[in-house]
C-alpha atoms as a PDB file:
ATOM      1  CA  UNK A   1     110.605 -48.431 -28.702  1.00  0.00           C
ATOM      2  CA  UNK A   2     108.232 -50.267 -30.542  1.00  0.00           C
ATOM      3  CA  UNK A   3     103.937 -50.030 -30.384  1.00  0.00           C
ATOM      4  CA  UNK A   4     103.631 -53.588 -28.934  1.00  0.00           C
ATOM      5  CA  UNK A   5     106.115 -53.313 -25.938  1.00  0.00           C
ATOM      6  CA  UNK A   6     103.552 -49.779 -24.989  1.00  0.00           C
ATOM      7  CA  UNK A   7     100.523 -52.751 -25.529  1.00  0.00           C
ATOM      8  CA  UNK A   8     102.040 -55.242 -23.377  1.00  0.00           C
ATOM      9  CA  UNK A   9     103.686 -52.841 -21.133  1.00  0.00           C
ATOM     10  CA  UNK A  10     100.043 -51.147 -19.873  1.00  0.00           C
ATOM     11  CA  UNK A  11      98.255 -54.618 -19.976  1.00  0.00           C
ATOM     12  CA  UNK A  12     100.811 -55.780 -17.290  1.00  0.00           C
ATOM     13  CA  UNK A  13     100.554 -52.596 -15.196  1.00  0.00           C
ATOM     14  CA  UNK A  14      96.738 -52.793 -15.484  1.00  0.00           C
ATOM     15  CA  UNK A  15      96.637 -55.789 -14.463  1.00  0.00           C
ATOM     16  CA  UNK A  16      99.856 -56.069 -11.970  1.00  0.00           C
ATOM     17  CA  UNK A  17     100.585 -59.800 -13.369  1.00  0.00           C
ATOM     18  CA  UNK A  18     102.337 -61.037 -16.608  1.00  0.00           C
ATOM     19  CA  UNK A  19     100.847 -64.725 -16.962  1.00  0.00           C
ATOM     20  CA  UNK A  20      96.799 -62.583 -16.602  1.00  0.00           C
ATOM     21  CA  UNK A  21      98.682 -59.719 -19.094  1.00  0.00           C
ATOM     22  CA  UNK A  22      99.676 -62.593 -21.428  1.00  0.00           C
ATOM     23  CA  UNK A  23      96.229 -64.688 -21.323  1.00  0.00           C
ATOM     24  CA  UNK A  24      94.637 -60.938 -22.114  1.00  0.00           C
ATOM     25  CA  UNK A  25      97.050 -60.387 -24.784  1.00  0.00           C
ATOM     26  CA  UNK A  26      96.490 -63.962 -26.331  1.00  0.00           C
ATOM     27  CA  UNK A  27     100.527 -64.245 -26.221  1.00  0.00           C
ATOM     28  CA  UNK A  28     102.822 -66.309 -24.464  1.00  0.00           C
ATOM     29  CA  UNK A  29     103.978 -65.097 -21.203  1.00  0.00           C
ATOM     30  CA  UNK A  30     107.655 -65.369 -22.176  1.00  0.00           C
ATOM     31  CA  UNK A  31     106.888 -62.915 -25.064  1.00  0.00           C
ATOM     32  CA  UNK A  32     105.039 -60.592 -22.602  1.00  0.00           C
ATOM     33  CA  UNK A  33     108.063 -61.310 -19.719  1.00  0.00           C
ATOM     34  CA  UNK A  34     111.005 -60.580 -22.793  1.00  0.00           C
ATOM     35  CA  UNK A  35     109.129 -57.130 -24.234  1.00  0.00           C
ATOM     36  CA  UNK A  36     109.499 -55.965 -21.084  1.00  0.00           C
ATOM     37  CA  UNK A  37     112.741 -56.719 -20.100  1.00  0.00           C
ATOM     38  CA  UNK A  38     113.642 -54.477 -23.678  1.00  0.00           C
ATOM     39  CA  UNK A  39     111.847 -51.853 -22.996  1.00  0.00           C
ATOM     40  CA  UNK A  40     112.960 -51.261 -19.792  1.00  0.00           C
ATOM     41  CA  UNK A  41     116.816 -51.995 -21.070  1.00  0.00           C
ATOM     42  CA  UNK A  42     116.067 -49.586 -23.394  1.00  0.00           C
ATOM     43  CA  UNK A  43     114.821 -47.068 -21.492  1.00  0.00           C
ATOM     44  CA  UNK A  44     117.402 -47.676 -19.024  1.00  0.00           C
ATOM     45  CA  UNK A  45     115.328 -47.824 -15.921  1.00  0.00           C
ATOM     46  CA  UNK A  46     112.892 -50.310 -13.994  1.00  0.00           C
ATOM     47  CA  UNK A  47     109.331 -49.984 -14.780  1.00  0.00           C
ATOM     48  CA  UNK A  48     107.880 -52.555 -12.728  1.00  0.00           C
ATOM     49  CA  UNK A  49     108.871 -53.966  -9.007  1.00  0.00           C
ATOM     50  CA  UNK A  50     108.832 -57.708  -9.052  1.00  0.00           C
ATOM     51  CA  UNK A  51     107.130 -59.657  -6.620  1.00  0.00           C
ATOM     52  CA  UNK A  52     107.240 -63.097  -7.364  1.00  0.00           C
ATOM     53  CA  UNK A  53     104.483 -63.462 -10.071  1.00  0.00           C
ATOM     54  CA  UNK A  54     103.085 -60.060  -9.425  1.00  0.00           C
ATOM     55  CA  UNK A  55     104.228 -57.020  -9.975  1.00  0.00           C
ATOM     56  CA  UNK A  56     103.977 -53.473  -9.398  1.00  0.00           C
ATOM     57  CA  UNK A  57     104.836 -49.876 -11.076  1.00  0.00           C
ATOM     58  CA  UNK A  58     107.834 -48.273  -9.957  1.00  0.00           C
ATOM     59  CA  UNK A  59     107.122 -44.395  -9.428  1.00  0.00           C
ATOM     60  CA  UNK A  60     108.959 -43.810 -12.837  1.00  0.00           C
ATOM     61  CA  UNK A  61     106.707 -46.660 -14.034  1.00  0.00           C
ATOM     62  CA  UNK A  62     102.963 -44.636 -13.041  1.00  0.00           C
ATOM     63  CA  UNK A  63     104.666 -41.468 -14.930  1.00  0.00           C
ATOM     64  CA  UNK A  64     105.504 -43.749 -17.473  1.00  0.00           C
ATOM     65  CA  UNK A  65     102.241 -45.277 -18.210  1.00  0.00           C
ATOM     66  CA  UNK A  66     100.458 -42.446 -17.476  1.00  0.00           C
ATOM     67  CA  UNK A  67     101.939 -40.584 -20.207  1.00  0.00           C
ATOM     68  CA  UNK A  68     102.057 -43.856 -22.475  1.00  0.00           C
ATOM     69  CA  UNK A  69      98.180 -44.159 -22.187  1.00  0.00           C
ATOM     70  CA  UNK A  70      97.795 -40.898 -23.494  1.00  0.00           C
ATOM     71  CA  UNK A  71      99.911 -41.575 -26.199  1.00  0.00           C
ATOM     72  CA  UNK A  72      97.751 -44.487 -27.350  1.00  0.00           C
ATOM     73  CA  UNK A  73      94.710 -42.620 -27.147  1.00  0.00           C
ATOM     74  CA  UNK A  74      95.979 -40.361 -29.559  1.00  0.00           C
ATOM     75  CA  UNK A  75      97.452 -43.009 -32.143  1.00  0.00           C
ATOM     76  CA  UNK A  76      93.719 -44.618 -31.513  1.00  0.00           C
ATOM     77  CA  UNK A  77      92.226 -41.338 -32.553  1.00  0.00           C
ATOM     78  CA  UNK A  78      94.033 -40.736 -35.385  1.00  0.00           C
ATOM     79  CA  UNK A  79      93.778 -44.377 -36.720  1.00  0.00           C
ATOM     80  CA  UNK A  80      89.748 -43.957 -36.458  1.00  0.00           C
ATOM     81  CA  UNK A  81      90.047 -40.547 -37.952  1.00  0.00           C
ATOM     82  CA  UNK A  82      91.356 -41.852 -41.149  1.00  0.00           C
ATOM     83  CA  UNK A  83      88.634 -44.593 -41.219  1.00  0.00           C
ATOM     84  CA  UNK A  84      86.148 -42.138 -40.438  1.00  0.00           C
ATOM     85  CA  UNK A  85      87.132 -39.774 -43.083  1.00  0.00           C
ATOM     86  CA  UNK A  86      87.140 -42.512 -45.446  1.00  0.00           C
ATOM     87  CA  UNK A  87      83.344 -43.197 -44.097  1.00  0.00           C
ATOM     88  CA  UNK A  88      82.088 -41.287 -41.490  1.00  0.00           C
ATOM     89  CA  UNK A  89      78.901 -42.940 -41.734  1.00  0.00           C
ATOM     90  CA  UNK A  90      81.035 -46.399 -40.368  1.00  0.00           C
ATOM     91  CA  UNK A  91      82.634 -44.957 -37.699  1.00  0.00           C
ATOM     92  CA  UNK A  92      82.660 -45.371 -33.685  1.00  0.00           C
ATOM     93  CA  UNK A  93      81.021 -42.754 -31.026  1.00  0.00           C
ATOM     94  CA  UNK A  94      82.233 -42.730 -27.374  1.00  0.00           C
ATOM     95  CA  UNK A  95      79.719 -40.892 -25.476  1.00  0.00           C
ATOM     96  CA  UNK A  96      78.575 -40.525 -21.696  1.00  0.00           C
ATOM     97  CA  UNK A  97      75.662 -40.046 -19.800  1.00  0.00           C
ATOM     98  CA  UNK A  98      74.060 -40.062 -16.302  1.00  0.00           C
ATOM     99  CA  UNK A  99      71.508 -42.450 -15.345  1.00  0.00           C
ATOM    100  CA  UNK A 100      69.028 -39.740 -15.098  1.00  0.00           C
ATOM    101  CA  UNK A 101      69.392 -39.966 -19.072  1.00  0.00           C
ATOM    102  CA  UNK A 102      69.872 -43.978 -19.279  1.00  0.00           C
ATOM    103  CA  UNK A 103      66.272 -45.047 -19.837  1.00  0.00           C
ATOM    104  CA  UNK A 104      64.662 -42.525 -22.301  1.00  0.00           C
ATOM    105  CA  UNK A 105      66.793 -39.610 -23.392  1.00  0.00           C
ATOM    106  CA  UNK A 106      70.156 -41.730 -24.446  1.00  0.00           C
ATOM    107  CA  UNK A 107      68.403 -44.973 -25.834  1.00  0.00           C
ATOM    108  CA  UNK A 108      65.337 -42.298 -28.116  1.00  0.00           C
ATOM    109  CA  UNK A 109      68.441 -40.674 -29.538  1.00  0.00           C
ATOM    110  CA  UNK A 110      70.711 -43.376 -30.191  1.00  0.00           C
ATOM    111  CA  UNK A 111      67.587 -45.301 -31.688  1.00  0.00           C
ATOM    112  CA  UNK A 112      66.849 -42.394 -34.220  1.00  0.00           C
ATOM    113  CA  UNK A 113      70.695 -42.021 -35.220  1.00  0.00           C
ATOM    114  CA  UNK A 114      70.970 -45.202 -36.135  1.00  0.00           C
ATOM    115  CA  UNK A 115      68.011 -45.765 -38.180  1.00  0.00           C
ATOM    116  CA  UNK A 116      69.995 -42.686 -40.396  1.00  0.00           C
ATOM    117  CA  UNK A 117      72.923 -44.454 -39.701  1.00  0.00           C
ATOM    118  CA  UNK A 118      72.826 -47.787 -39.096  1.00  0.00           C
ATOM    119  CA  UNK A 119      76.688 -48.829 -39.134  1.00  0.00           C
ATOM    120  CA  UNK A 120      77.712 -46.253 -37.046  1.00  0.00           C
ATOM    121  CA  UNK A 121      78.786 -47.741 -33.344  1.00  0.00           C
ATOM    122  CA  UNK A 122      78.481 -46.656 -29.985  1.00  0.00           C
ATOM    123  CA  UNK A 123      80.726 -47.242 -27.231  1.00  0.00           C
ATOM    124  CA  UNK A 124      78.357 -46.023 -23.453  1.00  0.00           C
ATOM    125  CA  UNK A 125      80.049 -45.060 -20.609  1.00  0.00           C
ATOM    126  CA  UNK A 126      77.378 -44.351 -17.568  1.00  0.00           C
ATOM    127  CA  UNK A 127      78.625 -41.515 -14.825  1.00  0.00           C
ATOM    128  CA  UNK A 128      77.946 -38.794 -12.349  1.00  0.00           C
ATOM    129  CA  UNK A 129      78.481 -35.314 -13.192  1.00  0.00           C
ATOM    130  CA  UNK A 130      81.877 -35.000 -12.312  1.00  0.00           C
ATOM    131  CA  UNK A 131      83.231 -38.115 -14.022  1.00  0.00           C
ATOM    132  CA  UNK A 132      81.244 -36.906 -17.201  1.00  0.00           C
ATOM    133  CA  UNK A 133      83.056 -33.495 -16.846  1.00  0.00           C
ATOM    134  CA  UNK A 134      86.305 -35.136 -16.045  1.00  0.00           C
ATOM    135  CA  UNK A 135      85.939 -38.007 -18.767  1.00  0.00           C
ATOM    136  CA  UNK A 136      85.471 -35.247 -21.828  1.00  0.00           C
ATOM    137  CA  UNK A 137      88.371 -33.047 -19.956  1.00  0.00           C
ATOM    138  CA  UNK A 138      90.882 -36.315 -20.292  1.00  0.00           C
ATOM    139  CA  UNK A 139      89.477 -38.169 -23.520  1.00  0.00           C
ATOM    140  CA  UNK A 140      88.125 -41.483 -22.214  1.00  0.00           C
ATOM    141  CA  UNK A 141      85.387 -39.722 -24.280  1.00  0.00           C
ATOM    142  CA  UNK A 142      84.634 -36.632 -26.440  1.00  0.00           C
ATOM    143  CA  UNK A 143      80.579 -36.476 -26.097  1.00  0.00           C
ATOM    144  CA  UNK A 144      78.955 -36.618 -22.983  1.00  0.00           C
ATOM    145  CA  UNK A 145      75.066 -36.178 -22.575  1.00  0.00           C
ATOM    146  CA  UNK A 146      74.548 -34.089 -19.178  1.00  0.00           C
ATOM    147  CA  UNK A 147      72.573 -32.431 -17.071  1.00  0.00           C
ATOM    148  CA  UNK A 148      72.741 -29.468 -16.172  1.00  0.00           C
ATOM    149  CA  UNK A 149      74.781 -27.968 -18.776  1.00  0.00           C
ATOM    150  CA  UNK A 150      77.927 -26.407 -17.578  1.00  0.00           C
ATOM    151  CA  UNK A 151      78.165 -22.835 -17.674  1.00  0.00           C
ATOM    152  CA  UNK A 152      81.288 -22.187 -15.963  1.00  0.00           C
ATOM    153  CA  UNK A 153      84.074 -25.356 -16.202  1.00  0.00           C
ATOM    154  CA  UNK A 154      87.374 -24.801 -18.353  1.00  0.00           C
ATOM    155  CA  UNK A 155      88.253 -26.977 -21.452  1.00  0.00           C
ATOM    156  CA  UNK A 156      84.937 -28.392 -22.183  1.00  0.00           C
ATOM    157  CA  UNK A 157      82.071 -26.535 -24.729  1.00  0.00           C
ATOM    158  CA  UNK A 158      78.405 -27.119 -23.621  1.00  0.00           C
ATOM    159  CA  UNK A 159      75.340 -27.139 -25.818  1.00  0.00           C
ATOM    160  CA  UNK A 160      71.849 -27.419 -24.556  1.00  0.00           C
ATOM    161  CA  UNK A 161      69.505 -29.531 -25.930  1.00  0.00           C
ATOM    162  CA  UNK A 162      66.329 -29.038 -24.101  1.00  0.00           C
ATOM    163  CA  UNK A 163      64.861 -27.776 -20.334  1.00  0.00           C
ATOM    164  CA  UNK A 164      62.956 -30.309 -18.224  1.00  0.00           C
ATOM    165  CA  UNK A 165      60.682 -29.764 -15.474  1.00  0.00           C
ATOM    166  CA  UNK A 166      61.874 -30.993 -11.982  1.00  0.00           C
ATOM    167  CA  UNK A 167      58.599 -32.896 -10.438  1.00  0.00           C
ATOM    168  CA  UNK A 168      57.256 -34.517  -7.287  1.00  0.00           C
ATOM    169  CA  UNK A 169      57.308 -38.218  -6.668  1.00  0.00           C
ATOM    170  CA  UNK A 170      55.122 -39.124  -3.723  1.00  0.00           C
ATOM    171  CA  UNK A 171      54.016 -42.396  -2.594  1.00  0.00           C
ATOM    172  CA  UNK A 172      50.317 -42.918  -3.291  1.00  0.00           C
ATOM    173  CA  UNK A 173      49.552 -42.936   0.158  1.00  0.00           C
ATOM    174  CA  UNK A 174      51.031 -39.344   0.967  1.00  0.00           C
ATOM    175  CA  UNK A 175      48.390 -37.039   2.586  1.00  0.00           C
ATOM    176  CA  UNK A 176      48.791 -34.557  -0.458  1.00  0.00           C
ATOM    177  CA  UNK A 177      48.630 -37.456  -3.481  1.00  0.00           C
ATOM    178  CA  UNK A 178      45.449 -36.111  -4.747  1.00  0.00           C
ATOM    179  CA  UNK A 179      46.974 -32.470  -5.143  1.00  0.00           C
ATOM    180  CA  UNK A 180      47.205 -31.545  -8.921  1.00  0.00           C
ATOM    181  CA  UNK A 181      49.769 -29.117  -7.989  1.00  0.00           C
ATOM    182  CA  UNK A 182      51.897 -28.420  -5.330  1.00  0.00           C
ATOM    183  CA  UNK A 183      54.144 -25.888  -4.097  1.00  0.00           C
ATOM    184  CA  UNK A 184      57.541 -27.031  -2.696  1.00  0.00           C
ATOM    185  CA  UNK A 185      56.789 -25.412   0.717  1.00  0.00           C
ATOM    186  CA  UNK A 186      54.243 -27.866   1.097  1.00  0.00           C
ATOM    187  CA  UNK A 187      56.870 -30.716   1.101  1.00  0.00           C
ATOM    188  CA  UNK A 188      58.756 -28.684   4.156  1.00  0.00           C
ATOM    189  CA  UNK A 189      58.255 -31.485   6.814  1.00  0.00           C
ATOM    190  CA  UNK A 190      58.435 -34.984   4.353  1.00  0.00           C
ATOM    191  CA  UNK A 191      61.569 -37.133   4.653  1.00  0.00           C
ATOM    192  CA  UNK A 192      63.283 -37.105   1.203  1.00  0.00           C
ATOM    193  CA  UNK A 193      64.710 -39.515  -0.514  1.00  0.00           C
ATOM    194  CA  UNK A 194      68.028 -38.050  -2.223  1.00  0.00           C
ATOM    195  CA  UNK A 195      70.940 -38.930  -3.924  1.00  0.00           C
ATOM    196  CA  UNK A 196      74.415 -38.867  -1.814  1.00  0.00           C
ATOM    197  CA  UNK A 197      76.034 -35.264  -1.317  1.00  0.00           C
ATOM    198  CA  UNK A 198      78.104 -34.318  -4.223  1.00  0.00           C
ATOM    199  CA  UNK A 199      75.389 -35.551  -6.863  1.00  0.00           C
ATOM    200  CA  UNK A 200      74.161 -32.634  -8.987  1.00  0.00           C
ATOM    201  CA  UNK A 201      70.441 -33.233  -8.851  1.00  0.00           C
ATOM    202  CA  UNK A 202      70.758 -33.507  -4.627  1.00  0.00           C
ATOM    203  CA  UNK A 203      72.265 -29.952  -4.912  1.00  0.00           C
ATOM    204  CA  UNK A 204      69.729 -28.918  -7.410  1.00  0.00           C
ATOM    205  CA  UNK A 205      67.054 -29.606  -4.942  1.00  0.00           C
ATOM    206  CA  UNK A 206      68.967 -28.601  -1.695  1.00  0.00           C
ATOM    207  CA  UNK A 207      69.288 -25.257  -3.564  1.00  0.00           C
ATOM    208  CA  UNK A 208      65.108 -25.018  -4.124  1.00  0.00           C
ATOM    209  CA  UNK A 209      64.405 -26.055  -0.796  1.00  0.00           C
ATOM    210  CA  UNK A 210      67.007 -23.280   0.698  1.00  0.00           C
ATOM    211  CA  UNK A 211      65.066 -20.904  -1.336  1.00  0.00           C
ATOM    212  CA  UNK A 212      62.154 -21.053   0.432  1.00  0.00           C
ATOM    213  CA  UNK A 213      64.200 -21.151   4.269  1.00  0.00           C
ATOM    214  CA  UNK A 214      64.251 -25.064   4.893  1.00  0.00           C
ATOM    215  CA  UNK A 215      66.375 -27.817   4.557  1.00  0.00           C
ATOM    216  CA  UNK A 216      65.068 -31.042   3.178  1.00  0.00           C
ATOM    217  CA  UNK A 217      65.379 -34.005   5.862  1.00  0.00           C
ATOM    218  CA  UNK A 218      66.672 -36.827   4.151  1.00  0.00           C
ATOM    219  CA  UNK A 219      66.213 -40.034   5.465  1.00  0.00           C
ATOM    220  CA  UNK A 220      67.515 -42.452   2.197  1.00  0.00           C
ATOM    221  CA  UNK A 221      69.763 -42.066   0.091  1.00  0.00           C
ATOM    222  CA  UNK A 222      70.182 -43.778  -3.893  1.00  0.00           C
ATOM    223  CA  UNK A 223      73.092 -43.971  -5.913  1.00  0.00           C
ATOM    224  CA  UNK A 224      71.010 -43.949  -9.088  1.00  0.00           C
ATOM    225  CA  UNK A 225      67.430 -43.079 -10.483  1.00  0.00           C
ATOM    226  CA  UNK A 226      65.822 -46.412 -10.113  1.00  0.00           C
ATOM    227  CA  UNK A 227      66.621 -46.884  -6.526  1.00  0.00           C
ATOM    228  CA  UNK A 228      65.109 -43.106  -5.730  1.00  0.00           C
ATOM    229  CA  UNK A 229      62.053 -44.244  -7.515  1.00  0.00           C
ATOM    230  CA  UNK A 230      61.888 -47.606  -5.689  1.00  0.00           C
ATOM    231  CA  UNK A 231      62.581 -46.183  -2.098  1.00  0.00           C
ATOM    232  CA  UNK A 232      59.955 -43.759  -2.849  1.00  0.00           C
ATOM    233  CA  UNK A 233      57.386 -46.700  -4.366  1.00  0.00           C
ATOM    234  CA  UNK A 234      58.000 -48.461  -0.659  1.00  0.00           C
ATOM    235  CA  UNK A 235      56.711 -45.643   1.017  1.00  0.00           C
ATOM    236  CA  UNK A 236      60.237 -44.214   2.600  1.00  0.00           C
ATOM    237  CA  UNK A 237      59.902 -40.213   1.653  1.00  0.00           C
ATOM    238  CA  UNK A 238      59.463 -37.937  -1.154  1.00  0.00           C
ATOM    239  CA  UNK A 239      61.980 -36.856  -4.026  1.00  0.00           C
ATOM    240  CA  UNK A 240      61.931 -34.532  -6.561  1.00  0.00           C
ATOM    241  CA  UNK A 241      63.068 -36.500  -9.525  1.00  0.00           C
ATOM    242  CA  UNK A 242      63.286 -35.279 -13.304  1.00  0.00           C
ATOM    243  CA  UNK A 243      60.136 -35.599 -15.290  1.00  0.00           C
ATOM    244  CA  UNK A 244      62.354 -37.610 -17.971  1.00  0.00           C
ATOM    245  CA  UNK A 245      62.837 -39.993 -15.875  1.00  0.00           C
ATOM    246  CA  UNK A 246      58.844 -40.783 -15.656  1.00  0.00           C
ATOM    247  CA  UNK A 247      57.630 -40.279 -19.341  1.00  0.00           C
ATOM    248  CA  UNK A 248      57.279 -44.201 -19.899  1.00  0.00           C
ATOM    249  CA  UNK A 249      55.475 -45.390 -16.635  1.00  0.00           C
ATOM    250  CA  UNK A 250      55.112 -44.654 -12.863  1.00  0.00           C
ATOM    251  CA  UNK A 251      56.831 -46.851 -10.368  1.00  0.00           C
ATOM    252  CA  UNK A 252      54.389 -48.757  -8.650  1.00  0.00           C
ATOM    253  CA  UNK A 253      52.584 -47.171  -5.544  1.00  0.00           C
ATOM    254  CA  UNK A 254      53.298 -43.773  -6.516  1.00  0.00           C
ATOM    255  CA  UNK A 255      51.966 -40.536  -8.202  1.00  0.00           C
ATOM    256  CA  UNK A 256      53.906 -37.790  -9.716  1.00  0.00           C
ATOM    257  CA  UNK A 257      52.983 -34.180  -9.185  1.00  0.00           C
ATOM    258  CA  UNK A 258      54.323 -30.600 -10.923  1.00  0.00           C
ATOM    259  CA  UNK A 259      55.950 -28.528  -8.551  1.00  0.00           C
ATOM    260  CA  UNK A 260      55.663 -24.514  -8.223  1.00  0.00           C
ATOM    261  CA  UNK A 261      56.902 -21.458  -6.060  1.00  0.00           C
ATOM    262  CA  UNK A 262      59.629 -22.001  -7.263  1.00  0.00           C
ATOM    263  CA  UNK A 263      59.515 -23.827 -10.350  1.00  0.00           C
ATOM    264  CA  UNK A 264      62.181 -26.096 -10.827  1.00  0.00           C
ATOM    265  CA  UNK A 265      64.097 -27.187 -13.645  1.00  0.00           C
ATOM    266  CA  UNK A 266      67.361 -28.128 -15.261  1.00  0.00           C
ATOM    267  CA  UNK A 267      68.793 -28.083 -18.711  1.00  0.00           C
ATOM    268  CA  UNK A 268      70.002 -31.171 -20.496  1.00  0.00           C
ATOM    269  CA  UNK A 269      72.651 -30.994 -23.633  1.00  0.00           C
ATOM    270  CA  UNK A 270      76.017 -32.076 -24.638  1.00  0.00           C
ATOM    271  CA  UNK A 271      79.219 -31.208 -23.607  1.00  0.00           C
ATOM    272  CA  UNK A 272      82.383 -31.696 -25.877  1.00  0.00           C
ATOM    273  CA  UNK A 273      86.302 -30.798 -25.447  1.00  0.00           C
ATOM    274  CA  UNK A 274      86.985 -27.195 -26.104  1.00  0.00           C
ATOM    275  CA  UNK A 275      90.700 -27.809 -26.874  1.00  0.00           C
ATOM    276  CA  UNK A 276      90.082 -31.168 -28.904  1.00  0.00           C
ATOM    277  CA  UNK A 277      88.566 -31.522 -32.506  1.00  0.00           C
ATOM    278  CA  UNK A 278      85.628 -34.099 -32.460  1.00  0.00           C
ATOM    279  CA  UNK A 279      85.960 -37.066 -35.013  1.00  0.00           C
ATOM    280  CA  UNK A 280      83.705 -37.245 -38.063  1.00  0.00           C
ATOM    281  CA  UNK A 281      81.017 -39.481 -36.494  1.00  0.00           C
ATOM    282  CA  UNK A 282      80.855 -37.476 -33.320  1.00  0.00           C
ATOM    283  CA  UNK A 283      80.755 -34.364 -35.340  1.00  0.00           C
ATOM    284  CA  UNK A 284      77.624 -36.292 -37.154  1.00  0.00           C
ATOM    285  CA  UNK A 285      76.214 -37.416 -34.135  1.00  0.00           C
ATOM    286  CA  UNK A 286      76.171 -34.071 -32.486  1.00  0.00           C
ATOM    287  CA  UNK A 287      74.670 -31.735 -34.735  1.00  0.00           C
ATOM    288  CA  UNK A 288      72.390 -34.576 -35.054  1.00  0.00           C
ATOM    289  CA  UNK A 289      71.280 -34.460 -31.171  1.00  0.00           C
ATOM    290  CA  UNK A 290      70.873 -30.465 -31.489  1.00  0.00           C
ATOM    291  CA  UNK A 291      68.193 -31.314 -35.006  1.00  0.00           C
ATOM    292  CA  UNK A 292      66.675 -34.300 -33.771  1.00  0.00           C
ATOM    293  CA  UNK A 293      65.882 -32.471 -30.015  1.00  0.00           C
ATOM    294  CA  UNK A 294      64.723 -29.091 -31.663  1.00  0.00           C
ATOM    295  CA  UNK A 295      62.046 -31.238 -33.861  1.00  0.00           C
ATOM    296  CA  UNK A 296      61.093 -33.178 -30.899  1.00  0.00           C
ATOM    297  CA  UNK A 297      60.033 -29.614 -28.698  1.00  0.00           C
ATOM    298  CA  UNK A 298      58.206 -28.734 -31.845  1.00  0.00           C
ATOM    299  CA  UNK A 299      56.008 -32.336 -31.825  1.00  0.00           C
ATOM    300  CA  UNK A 300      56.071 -32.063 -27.834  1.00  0.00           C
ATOM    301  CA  UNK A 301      54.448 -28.443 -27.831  1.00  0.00           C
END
């Protein structure tokens, strides 16, 4: 079995077609077609299902490729491992994040790395909480910038970074706008603007709310931080939002207020495998996040 049939091999069950597997590959599709046929002779069973010019994975071809991916990912590792020992300073970081952490948190950090190391690359994968978890749990990445930090899930080690206050977002016409302070009871009868169930910070804020005996009435929903922000500039409800996610400007239309009784916050940090060693770079890169956040509390407070 040789490393280029595994290439072509997962390039044509990715894709479910040889002739797009071959124009991927830069190859000719006879070369793609023959590999293949070899592999498959040599393993003595079908991979694939043909269907004319498509094809599809046979249920011995998903195990197959499932356990051929994983193979690659570790012959990828240990290819950049060598580089990286030879230069960590060169080397490539895969790393996560939600989009609560996309527009100041991620891009401040990455920013300050770099100008230490400037040849170092990044490779960004944007999530939700789960996929983050999940995505340092299977190796599509070994870093993962989160919040909150997991206390509790198996194979994964988390660090925190910092604790941010949860705030108020309320559109500038809201009867309590002028309020330097506000309690969340106060917010009992608004319509809030949410993420979807099964979003962390929705059952960070469900969990608040059921604190103090009341259920917030949610009438929007946003799949990511901007669109909470813009629903809320347009006048549609109330959220409470991360304070992060404000420290560069206000949306439009709207004025952000601290929340008390309760207070509420989450923390923010890394997560990393527990049953994995982290590469060179990442190793740089993450006791770098745990100096560079420490000395920014300091300045901060």
């Amino acid at each position: 079995m040789e490393l280029r049939q595994i290439y072509y091999f997962i390039e044509v069950a990715k894709r479910e077609h040889v002739t797009e597997a071959a124009h991927a590959l830069h190859v000719a599709q006879s070369a793609v077609s023959r590999q293949i046929v070899n592999l498959e002779e040599e393993l003595g069973v079908d991979l694939f299902i043909r269907e004319g010019r498509n094809v599809k994975l046979t249920p011995i071809g998903a195990m197959f490729l499932e356990q051929m991916q994983q193979a690659i990912k570790l012959i990828d590792n240990a290819k950049r491992e060598v580089e990286e020992h030879l230069d960590p300073e060169k080397g490539t970081i895969r790393i996560g994040f939600p989009s609560s952490l996309a527009a100041y948190t991620l891009p401040t950090a990455v920013s300050a790395f770099r100008e230490r190391y400037p040849n170092v690359k990044f490779q960004l994968n944007q999530g939700s909480y789960k996929h983050l978890i999940e995505g340092v749990i299977n190796g599509e990445f070994n870093l993962a910038l989160i919040g909150p930090v997991p206390k509790k899930e198996k194979k994964i080690k988390g660090k925190t970074l910092f604790t941010e206050n949860i705030v108020a977002l309320l559109p500038q016409a809201h009867p309590l706008a002028a309020k330097k302070l506000l309690t969340l009871n106060e917010l009992r009868d608004d319509s809030f603007v949410l993420f979807p169930n099964g979003y962390i910070l929705r059952e960070i804020i469900v969990t608040a709310c059921s604190q103090l005996g009341f259920e917030p009435q949610v009438s929007f929903e946003g799949e990511d931080i901007d669109a909470i922000k813009g629903l809320v500039s347009a006048g549609l409800g109330v959220t409470l939002i991360p304070e992060i996610t404000l420290i560069d400007s206000l949306p439009r239309s709207t004025v952000k207020i601290p929340i008390t009784e309760p207070n509420v916050s989450r923390t923010v940090g890394v997560i990393i495998p527990s049953e994995r060693e982290l590469l060179p770079t990442e190793k740089l890169f993450c006791e770098f996040l745990g100096e560079f956040f420490s000395i920014l509390d300091r300045y901060q407070n």
